[in-house]
N, C-alpha and C. Protein backbone atom coordinates (compact mmCIF):
# COMPACT_ATOMS: atom_id res chain seq x y z
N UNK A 1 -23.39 82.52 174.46
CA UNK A 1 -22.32 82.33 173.49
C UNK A 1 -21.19 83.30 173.80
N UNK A 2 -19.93 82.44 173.93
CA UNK A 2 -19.12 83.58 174.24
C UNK A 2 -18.17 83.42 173.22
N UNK A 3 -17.20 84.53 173.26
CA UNK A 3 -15.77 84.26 171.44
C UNK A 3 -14.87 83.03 171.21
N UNK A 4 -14.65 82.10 173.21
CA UNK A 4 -14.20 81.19 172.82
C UNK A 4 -14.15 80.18 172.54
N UNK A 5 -16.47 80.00 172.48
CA UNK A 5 -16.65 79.22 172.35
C UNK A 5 -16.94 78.73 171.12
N UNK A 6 -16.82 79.79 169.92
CA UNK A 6 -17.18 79.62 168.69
C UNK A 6 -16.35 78.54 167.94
N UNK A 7 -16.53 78.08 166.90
CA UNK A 7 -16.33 77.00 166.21
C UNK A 7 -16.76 77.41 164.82
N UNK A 8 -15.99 77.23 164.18
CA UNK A 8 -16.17 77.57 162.25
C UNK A 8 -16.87 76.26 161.83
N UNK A 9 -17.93 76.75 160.58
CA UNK A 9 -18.29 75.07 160.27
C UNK A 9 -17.45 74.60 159.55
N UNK A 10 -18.13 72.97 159.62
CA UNK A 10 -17.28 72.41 159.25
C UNK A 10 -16.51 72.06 157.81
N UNK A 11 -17.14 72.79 156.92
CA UNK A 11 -16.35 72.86 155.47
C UNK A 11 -15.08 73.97 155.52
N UNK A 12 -15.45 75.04 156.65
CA UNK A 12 -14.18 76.04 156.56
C UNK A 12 -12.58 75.14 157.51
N UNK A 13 -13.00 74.14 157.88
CA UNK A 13 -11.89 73.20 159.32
C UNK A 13 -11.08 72.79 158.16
N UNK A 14 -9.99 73.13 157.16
CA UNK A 14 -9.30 72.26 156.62
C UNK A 14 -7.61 72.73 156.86
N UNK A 15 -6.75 71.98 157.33
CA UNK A 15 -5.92 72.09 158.07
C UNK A 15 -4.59 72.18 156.78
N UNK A 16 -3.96 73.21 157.15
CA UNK A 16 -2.95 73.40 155.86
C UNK A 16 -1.88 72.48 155.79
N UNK A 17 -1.35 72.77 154.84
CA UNK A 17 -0.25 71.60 154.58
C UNK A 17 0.53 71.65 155.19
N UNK A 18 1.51 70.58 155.99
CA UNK A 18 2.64 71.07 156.59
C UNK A 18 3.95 70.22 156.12
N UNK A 19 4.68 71.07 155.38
CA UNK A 19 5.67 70.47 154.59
C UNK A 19 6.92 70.45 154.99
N UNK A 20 7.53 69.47 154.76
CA UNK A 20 9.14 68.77 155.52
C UNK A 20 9.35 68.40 157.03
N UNK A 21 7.89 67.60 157.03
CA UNK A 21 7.61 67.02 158.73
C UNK A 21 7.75 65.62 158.70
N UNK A 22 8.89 65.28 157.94
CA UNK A 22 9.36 63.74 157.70
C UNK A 22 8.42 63.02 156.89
N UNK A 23 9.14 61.96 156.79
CA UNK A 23 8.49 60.69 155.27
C UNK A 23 7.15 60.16 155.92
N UNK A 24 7.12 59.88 156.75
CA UNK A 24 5.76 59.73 157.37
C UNK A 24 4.02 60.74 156.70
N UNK A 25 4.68 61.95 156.52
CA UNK A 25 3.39 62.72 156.14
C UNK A 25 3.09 62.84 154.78
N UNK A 26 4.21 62.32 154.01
CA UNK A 26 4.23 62.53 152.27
C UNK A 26 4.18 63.48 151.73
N UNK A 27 4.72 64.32 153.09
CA UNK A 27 4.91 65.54 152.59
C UNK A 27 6.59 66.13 152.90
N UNK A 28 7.74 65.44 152.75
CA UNK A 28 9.17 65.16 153.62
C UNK A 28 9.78 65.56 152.11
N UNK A 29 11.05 64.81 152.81
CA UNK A 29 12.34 65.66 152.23
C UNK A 29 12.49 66.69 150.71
N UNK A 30 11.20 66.14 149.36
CA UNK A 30 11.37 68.32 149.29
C UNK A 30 10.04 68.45 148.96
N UNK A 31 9.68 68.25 150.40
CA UNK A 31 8.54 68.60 150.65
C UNK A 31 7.29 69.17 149.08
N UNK A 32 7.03 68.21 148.21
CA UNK A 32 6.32 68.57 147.03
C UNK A 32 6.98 69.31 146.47
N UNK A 33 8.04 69.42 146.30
CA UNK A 33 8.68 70.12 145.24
C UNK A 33 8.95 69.64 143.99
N UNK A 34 9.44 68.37 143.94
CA UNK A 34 10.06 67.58 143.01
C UNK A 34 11.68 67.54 143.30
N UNK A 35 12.40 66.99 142.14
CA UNK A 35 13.70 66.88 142.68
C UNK A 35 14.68 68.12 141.84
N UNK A 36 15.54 68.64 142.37
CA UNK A 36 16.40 69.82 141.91
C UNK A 36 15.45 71.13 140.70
N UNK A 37 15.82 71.69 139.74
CA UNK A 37 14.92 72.17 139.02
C UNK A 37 14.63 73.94 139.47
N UNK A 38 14.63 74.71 138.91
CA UNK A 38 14.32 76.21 139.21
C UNK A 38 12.88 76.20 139.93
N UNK A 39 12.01 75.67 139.88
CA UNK A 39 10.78 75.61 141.06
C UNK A 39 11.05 75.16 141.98
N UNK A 40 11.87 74.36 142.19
CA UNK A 40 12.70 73.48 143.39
C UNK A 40 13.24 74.67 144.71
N UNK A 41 13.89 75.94 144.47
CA UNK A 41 14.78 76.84 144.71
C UNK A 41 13.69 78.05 145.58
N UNK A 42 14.47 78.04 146.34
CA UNK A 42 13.50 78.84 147.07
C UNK A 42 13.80 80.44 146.55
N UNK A 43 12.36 81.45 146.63
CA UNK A 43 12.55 82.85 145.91
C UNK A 43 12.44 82.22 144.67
N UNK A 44 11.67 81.39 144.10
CA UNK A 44 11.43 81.18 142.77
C UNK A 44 9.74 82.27 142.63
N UNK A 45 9.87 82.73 141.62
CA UNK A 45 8.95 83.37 140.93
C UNK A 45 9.10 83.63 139.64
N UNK A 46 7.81 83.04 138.79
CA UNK A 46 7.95 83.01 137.53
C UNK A 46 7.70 84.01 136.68
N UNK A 47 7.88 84.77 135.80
CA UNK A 47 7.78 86.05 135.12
C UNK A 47 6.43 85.70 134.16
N UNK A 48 5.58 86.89 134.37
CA UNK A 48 4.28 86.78 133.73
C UNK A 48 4.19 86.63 132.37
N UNK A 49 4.03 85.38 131.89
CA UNK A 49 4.11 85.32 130.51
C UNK A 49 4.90 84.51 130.15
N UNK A 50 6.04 84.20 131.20
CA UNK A 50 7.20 83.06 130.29
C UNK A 50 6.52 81.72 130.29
N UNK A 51 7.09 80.99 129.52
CA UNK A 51 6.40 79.58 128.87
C UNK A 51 8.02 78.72 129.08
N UNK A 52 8.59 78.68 130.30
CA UNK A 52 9.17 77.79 130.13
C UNK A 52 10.92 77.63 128.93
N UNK A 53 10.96 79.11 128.42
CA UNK A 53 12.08 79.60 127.47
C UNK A 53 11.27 79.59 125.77
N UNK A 54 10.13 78.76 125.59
CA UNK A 54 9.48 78.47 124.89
C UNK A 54 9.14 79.98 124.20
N UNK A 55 9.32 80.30 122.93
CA UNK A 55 8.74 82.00 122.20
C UNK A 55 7.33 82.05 123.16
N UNK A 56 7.20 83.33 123.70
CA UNK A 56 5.50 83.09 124.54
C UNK A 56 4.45 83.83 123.08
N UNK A 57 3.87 83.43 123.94
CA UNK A 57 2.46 83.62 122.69
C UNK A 57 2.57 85.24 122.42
N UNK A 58 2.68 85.90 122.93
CA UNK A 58 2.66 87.63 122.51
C UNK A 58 3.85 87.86 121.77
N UNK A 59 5.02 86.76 121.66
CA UNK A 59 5.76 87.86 120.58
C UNK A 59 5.27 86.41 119.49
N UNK A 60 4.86 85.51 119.54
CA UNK A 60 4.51 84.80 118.04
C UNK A 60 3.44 85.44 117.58
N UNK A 61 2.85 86.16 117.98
CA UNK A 61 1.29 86.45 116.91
C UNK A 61 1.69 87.99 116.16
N UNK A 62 0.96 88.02 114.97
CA UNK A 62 1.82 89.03 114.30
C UNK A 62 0.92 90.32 115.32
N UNK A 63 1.67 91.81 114.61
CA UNK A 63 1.30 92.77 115.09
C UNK A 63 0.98 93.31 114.14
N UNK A 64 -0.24 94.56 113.87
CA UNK A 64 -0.79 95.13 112.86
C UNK A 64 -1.16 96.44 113.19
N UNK A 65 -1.41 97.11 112.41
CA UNK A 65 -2.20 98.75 112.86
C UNK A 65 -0.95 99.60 113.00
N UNK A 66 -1.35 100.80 112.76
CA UNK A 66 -0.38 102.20 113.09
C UNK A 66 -1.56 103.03 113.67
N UNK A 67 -1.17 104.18 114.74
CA UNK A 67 -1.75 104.94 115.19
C UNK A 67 -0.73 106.25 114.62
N UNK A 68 -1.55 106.53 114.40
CA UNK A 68 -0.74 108.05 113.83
C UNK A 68 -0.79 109.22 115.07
N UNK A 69 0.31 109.41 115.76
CA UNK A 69 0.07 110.55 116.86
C UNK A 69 -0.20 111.85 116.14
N UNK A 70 -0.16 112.08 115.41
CA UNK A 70 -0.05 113.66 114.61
C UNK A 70 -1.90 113.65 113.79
N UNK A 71 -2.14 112.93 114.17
CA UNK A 71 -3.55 112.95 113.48
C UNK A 71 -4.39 113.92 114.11
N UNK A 72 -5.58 114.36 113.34
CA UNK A 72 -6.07 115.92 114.12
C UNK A 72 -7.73 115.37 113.78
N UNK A 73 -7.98 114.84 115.26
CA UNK A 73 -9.65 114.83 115.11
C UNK A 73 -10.78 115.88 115.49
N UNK A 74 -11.36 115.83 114.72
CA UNK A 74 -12.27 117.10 113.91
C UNK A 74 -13.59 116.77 114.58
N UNK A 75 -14.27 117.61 115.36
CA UNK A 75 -15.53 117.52 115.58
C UNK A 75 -16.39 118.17 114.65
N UNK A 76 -17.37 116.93 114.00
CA UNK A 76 -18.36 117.28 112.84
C UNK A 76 -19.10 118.18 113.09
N UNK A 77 -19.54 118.97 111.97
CA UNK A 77 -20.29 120.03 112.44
C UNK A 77 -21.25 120.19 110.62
N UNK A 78 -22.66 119.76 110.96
CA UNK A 78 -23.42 119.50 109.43
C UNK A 78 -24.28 120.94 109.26
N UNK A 79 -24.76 121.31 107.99
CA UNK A 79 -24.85 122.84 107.93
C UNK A 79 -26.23 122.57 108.71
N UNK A 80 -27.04 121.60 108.42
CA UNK A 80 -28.22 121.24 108.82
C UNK A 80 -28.64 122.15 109.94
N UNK A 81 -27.35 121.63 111.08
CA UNK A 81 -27.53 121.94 112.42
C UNK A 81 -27.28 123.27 112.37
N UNK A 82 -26.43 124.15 111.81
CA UNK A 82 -25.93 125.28 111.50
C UNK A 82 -27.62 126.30 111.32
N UNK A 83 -28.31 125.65 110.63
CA UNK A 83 -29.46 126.09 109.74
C UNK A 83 -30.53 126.43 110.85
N UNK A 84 -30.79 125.16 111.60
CA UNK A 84 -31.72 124.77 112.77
C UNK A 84 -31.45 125.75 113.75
N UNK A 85 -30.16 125.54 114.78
CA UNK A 85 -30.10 126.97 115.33
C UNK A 85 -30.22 128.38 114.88
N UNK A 86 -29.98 128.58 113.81
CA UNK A 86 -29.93 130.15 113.74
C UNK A 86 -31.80 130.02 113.50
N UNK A 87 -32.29 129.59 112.56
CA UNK A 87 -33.74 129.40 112.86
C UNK A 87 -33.92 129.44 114.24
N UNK A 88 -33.74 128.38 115.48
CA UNK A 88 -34.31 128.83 116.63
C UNK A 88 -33.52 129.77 117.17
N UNK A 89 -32.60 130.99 116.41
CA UNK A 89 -32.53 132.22 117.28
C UNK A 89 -31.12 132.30 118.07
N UNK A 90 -30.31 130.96 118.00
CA UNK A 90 -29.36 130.38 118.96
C UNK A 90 -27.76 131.15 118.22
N UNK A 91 -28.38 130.95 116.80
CA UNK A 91 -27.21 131.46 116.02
C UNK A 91 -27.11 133.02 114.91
N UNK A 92 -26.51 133.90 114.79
CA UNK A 92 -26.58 134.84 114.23
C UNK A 92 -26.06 134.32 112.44
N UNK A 93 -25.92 135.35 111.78
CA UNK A 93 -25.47 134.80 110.43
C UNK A 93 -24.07 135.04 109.91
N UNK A 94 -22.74 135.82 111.80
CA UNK A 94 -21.69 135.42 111.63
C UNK A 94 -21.61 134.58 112.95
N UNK A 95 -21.09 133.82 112.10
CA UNK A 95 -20.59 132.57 113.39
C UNK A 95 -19.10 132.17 113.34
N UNK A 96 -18.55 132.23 114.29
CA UNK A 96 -16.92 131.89 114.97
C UNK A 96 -17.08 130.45 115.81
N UNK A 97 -16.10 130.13 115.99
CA UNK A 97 -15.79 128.76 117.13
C UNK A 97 -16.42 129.11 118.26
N UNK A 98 -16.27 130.67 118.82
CA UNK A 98 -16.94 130.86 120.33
C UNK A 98 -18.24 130.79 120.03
N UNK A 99 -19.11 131.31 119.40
CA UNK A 99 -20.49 131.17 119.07
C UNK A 99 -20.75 129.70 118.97
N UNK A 100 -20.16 128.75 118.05
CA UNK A 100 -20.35 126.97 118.49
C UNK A 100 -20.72 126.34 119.65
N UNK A 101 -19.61 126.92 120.46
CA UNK A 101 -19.13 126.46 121.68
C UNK A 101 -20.31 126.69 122.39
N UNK A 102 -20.83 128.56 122.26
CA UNK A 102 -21.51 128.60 123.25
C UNK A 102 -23.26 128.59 123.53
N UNK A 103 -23.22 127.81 121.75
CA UNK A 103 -24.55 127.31 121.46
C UNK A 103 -24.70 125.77 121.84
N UNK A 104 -23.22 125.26 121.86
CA UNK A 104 -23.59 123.85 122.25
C UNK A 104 -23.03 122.60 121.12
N UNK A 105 -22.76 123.07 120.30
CA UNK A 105 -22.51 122.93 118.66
C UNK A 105 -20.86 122.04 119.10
N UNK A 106 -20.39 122.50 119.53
CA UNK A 106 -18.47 122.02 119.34
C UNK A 106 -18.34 122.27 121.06
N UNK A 107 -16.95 121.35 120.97
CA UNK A 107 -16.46 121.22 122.22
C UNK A 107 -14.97 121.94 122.28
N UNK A 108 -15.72 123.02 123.42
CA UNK A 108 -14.06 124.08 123.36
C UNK A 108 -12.58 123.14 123.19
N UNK A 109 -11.77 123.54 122.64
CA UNK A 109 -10.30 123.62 122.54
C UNK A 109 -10.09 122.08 121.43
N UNK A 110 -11.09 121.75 120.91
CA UNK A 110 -11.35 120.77 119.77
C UNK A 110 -11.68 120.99 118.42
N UNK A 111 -11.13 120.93 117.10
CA UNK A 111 -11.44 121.82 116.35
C UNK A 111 -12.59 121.05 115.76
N UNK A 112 -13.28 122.04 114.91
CA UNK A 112 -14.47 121.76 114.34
C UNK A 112 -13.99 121.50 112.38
N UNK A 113 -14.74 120.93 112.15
CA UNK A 113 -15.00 120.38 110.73
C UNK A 113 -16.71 120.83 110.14
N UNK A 114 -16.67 121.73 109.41
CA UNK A 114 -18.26 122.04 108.33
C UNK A 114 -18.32 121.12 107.49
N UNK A 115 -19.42 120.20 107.36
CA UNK A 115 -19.78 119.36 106.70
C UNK A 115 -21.03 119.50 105.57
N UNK A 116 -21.01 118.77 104.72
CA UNK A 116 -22.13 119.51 103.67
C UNK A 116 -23.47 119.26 104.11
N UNK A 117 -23.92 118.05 104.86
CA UNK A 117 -25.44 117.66 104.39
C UNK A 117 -26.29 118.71 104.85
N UNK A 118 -27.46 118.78 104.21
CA UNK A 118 -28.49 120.19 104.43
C UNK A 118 -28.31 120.83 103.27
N UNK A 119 -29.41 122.09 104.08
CA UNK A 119 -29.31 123.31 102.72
C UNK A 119 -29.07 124.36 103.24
N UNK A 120 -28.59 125.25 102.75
CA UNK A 120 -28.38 126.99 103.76
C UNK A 120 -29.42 127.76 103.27
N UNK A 121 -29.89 128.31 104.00
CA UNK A 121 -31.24 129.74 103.05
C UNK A 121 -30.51 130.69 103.20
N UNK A 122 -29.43 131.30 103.99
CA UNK A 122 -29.23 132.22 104.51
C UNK A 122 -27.55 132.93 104.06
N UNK A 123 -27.49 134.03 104.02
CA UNK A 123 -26.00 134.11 103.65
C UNK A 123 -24.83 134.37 104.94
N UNK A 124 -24.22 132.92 104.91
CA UNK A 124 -23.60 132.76 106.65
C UNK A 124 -22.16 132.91 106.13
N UNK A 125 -21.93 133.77 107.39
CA UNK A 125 -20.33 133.96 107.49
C UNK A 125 -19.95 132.89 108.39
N UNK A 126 -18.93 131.83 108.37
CA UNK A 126 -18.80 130.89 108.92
C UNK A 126 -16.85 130.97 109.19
N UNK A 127 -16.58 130.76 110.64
CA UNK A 127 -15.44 130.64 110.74
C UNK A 127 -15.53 129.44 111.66
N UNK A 128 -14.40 128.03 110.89
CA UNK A 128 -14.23 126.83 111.41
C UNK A 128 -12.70 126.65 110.91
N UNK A 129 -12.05 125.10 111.63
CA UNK A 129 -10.89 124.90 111.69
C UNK A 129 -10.81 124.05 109.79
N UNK A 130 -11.94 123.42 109.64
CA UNK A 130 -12.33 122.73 108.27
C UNK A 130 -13.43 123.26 107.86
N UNK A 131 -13.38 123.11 106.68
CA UNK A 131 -14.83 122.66 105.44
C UNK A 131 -14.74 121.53 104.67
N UNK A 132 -15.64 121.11 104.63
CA UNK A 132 -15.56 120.08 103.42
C UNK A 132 -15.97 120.41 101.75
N UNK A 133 -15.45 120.13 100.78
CA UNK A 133 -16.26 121.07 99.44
C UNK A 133 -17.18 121.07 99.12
N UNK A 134 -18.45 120.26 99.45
CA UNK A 134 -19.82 120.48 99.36
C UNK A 134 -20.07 121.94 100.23
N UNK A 135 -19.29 121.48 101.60
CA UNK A 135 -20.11 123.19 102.80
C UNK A 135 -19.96 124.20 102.05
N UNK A 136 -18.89 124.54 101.68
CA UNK A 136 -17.93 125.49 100.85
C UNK A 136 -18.85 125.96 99.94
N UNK A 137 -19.35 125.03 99.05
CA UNK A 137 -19.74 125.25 97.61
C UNK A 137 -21.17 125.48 97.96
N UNK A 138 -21.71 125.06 99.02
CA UNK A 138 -23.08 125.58 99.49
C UNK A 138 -23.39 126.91 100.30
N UNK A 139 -22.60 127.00 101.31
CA UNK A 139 -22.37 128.72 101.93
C UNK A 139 -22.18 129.48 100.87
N UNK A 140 -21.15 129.05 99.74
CA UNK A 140 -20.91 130.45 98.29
C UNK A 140 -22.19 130.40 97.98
N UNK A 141 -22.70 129.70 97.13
CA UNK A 141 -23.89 129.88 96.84
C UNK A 141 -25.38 130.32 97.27
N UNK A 142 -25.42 130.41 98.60
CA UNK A 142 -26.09 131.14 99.41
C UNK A 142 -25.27 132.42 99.38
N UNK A 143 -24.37 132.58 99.22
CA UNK A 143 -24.17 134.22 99.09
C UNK A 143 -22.73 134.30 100.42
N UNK A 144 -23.03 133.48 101.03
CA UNK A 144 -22.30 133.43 102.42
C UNK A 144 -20.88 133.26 102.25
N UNK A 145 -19.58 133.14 103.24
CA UNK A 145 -18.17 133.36 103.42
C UNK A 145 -18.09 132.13 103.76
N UNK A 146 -16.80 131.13 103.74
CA UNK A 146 -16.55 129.97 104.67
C UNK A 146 -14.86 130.36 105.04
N UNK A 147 -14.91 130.76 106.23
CA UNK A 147 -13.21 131.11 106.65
C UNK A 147 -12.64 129.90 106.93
N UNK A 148 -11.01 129.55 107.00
CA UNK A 148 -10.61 128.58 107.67
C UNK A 148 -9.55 128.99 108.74
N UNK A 149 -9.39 128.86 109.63
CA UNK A 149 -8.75 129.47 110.84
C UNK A 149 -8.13 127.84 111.58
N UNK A 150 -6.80 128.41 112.12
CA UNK A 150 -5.89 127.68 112.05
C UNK A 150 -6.10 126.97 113.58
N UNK A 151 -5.98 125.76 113.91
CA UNK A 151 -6.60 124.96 115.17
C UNK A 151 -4.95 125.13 116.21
């Protein structure tokens, strides 16, 4: 077998069109184009989305939603978990954002949010960017501080 003797099979053999090779091929004078018309024109290309001058479907359908750029998302933080680490040893009974971070708790340069569910035994000094008024009203009552420090 040599390269020039190869041969493609035979479903790949289909021979392209050859257009404006006279009336004979039915493929002649505009060559499948149709007659005059902006597809007619050579360097025609149609813009993604137009319908012909017709409203296209993306500006008829209504639009909805606001995204608020100024919005400030809060990584949750439940006393539960607060409770659990310092039980296993991970957390002392003052805790800052760096202590979070470097228990595993919050993700640096993201602020954190104290959330109520759980119970505290312990009297915790807690510095976060939020509280919620259950955390609040549960750290006081354990005896403990809830700071809020600015994100």
């Amino acid at each position: 077998m040599k390269l020039h003797t190869l041969v493609a099979p035979e479903p790949n053999r289909k021979t392209r069109k050859r257009l404006g090779r006279g009336e004979g091929s039915g493929l002649g004078q505009q060559s499948g184009k149709g007659h005059k018309g902006q597809k007619a024109i050579s360097g025609y290309n149609r813009k993604r989305g137009f319908e012909g001058g017709q409203m296209p479907l993306i500006r008829r359908i209504p639009k909805f939603g606001f995204k608020n750029p100024f919005r400030v998302e809060y990584s949750p933080l439940n006393l539960e978990r607060i409770e659990e680490f310092h039980t296993a040893g991970k957390l002392s009974t003052t805790i800052t954002l760096a202590d979070l971070v470097d228990a595993g708790l919050a993700e640096a340069g993201k602020p954190v949010k104290v959330l109520g569910r759980g119970d505290v035994t312990k009297a915790f000094t807690i510095e976060a960017n939020a509280f919620s008024a259950t955390a609040v009203e549960k750290i006081q009552q354990a005896g403990g501080t809830a700071t809020v420090i600015a994100h």
